[in-house]
Protein backbone atom coordinates (compact mmCIF):
# COMPACT_ATOMS: atom_id res chain seq x y z
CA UNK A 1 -56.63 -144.95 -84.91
CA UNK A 2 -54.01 -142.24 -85.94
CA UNK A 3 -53.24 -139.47 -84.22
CA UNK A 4 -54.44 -137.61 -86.79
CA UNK A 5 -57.42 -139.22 -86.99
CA UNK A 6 -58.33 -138.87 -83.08
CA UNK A 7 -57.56 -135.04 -83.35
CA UNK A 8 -60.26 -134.51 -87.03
CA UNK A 9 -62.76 -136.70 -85.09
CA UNK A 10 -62.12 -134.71 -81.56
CA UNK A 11 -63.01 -131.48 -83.44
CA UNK A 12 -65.89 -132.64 -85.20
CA UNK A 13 -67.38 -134.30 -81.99
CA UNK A 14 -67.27 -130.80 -80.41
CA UNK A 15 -68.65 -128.65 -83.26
CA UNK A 16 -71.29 -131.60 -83.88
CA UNK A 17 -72.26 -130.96 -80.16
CA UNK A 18 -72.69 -126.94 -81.16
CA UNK A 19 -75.47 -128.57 -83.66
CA UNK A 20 -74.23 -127.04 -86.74
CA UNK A 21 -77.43 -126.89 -88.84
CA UNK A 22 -77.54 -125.52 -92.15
CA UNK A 23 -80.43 -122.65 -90.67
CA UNK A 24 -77.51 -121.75 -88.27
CA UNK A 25 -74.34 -121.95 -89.95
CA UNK A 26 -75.42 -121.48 -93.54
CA UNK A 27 -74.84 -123.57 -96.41
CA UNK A 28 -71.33 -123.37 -97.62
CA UNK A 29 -69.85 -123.79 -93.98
CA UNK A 30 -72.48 -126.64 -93.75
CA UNK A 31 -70.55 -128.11 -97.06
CA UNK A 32 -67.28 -127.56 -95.76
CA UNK A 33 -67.79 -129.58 -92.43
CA UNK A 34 -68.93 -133.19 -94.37
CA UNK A 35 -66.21 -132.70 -96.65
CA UNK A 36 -63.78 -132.22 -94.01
CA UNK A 37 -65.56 -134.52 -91.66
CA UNK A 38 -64.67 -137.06 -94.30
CA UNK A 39 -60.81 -136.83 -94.20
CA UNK A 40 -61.32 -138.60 -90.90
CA UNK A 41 -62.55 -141.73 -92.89
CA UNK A 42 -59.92 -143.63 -95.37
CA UNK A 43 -61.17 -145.81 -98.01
CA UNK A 44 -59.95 -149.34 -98.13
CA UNK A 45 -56.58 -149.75 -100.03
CA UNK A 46 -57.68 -152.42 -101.61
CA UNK A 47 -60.34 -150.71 -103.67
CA UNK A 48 -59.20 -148.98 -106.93
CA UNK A 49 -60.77 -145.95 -108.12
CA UNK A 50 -61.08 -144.59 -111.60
CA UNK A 51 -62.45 -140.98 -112.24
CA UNK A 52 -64.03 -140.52 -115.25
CA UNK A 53 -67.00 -138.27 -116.93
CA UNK A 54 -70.78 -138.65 -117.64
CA UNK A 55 -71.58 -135.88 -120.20
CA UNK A 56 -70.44 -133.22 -117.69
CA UNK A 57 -70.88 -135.51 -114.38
CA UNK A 58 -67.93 -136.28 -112.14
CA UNK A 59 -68.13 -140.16 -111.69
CA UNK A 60 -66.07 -142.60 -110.30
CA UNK A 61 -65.72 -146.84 -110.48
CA UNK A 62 -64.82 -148.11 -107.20
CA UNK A 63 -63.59 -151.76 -108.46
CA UNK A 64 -63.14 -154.27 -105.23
CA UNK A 65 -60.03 -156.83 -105.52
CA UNK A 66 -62.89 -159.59 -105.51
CA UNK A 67 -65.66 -158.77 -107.31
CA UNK A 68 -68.75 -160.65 -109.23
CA UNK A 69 -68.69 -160.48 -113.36
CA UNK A 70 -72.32 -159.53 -112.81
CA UNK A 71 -72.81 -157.20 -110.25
CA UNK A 72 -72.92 -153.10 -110.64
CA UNK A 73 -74.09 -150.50 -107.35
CA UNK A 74 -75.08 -147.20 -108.55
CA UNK A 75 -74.41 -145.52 -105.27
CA UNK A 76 -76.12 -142.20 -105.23
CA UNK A 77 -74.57 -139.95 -101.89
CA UNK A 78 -77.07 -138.56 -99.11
CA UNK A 79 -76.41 -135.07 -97.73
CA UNK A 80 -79.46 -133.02 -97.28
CA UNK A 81 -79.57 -132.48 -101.03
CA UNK A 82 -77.95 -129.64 -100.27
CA UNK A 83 -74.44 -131.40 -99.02
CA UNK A 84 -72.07 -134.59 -99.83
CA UNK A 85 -70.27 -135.17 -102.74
CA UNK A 86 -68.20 -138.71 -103.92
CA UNK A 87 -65.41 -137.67 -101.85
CA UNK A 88 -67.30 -137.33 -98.73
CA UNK A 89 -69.00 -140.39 -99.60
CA UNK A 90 -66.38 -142.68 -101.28
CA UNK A 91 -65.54 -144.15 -97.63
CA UNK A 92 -68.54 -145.44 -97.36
CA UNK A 93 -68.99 -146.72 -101.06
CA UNK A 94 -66.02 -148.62 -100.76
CA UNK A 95 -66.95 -150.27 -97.75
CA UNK A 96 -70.19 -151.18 -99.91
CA UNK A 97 -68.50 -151.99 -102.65
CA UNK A 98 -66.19 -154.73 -101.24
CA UNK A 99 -68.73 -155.92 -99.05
CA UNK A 100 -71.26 -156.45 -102.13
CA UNK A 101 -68.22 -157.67 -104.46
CA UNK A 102 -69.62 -155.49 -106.98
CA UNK A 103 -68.12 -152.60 -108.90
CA UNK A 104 -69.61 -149.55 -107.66
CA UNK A 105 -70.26 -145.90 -109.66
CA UNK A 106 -70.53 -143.08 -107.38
CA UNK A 107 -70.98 -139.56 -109.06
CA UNK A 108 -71.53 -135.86 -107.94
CA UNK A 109 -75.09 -134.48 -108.88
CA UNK A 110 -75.82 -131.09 -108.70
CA UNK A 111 -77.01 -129.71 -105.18
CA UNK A 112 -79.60 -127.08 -103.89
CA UNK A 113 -80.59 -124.70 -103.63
CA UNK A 114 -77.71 -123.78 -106.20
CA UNK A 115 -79.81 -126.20 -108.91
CA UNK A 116 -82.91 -126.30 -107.06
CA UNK A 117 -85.06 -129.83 -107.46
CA UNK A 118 -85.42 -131.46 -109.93
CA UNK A 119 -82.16 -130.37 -111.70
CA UNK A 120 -79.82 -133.47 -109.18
CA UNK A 121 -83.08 -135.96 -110.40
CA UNK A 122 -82.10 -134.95 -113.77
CA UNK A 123 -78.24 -136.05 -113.00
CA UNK A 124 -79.54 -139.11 -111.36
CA UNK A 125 -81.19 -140.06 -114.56
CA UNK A 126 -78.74 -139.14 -116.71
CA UNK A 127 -76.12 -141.60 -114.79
CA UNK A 128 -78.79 -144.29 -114.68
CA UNK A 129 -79.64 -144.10 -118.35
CA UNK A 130 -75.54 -143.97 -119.21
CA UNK A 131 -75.17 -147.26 -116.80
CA UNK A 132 -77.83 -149.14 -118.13
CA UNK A 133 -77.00 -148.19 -121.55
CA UNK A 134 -73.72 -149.38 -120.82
CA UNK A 135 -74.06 -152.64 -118.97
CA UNK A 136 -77.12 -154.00 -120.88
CA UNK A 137 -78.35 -156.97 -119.99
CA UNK A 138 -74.93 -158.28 -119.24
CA UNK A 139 -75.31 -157.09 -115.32
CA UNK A 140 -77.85 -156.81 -112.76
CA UNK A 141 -77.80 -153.28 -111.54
CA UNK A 142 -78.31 -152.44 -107.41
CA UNK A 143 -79.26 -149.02 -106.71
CA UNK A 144 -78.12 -147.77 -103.46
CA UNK A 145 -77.87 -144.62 -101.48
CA UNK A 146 -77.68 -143.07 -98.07
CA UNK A 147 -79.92 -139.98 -96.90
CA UNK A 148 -81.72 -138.21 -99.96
CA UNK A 149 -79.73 -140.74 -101.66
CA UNK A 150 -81.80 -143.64 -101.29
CA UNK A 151 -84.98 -141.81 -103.00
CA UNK A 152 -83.07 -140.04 -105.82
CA UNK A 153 -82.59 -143.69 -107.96
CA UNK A 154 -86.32 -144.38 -107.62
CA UNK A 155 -87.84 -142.07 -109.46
CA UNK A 156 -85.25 -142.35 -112.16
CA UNK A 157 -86.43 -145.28 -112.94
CA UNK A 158 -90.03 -144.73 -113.98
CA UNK A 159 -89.26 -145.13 -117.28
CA UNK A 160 -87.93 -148.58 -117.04
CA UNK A 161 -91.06 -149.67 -115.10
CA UNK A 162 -92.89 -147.96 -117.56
CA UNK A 163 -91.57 -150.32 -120.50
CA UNK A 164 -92.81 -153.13 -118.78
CA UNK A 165 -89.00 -154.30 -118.06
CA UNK A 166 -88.82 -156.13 -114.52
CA UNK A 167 -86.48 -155.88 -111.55
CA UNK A 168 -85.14 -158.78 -110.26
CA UNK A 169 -84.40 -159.44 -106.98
CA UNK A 170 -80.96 -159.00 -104.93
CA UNK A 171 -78.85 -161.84 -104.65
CA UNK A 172 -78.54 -162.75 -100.72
């Protein structure tokens, strides 16, 4: 670990241990420590990253060095749904994305209480729509999140239970 590093995680430890809720410290402040808390974390190296837009969403491929033809994660961040963004998250998402071998999309939806619920839903959607619109059939498609993260995909995909379409299983 860097000395760098040991100094960001020494001063997160201690303001973790003044329990910096989002009640106490307010929202924006709440923000600002996950983003910064983040620095502390590097991606892998080996992962390449390539911004790009979804109608007005900030999205991102993380593409591992080894990765199945097949395989697409639509990583959705956690934070409170009021918290996180890509960058906080990307650390993590690249871990899962080179540990899955699958190209992973992470993306920034909007947050509350800014865009109150269901307007991140509606983001959620919108990204899963785009993805499946543009993989087809030609992938199978994990969804994957941390926090409020793991329950925003669900729900977005109504619709394709709906049609009768089927989910198959994760490879092991």
């Amino acid at each position: 670990m860097s000395k760098t590093t040991s100094h960001i995680l020494a001063a997160l430890f201690r303001h973790l241990k003044s329990y910096p809720t989002v009640d106490r410290v307010g929202v924006d402040p709440y923000r600002a420590l996950l983003e910064k808390s983040a620095a502390a974390f590097k991606p892998d190296k080996s992962i390449q990253a390539k911004p790009f837009r979804i109608n007005s969403i900030e999205a991102q491929w993380l593409i591992p060095e080894t990765r199945g033809d097949r395989r697409v994660i639509l990583y959705v961040h956690g934070g409170g749904f009021i918290a996180g963004s890509m960058h906080s998250h990307r650390d993590l998402a690249s871990r899962i994305a080179k540990a899955c071998e699958g190209k992973t999309l992470i993306f920034n939806y909007r947050l509350a209480p800014e865009h109150p619920f269901p307007e991140g839903l509606a983001d959620v959607g919108t990204v899963y729509d785009w993805l499946t619109r543009e993989c087809g059939d030609h992938h199978d498609i994990i969804l994957m999140g941390d926090s409020p993260g793991q329950a925003l995909p669900f729900p977005s995909c109504h619709g394709f239970w709906r049609t009768g379409a089927r989910f198959r299983p994760v490879p092991s």
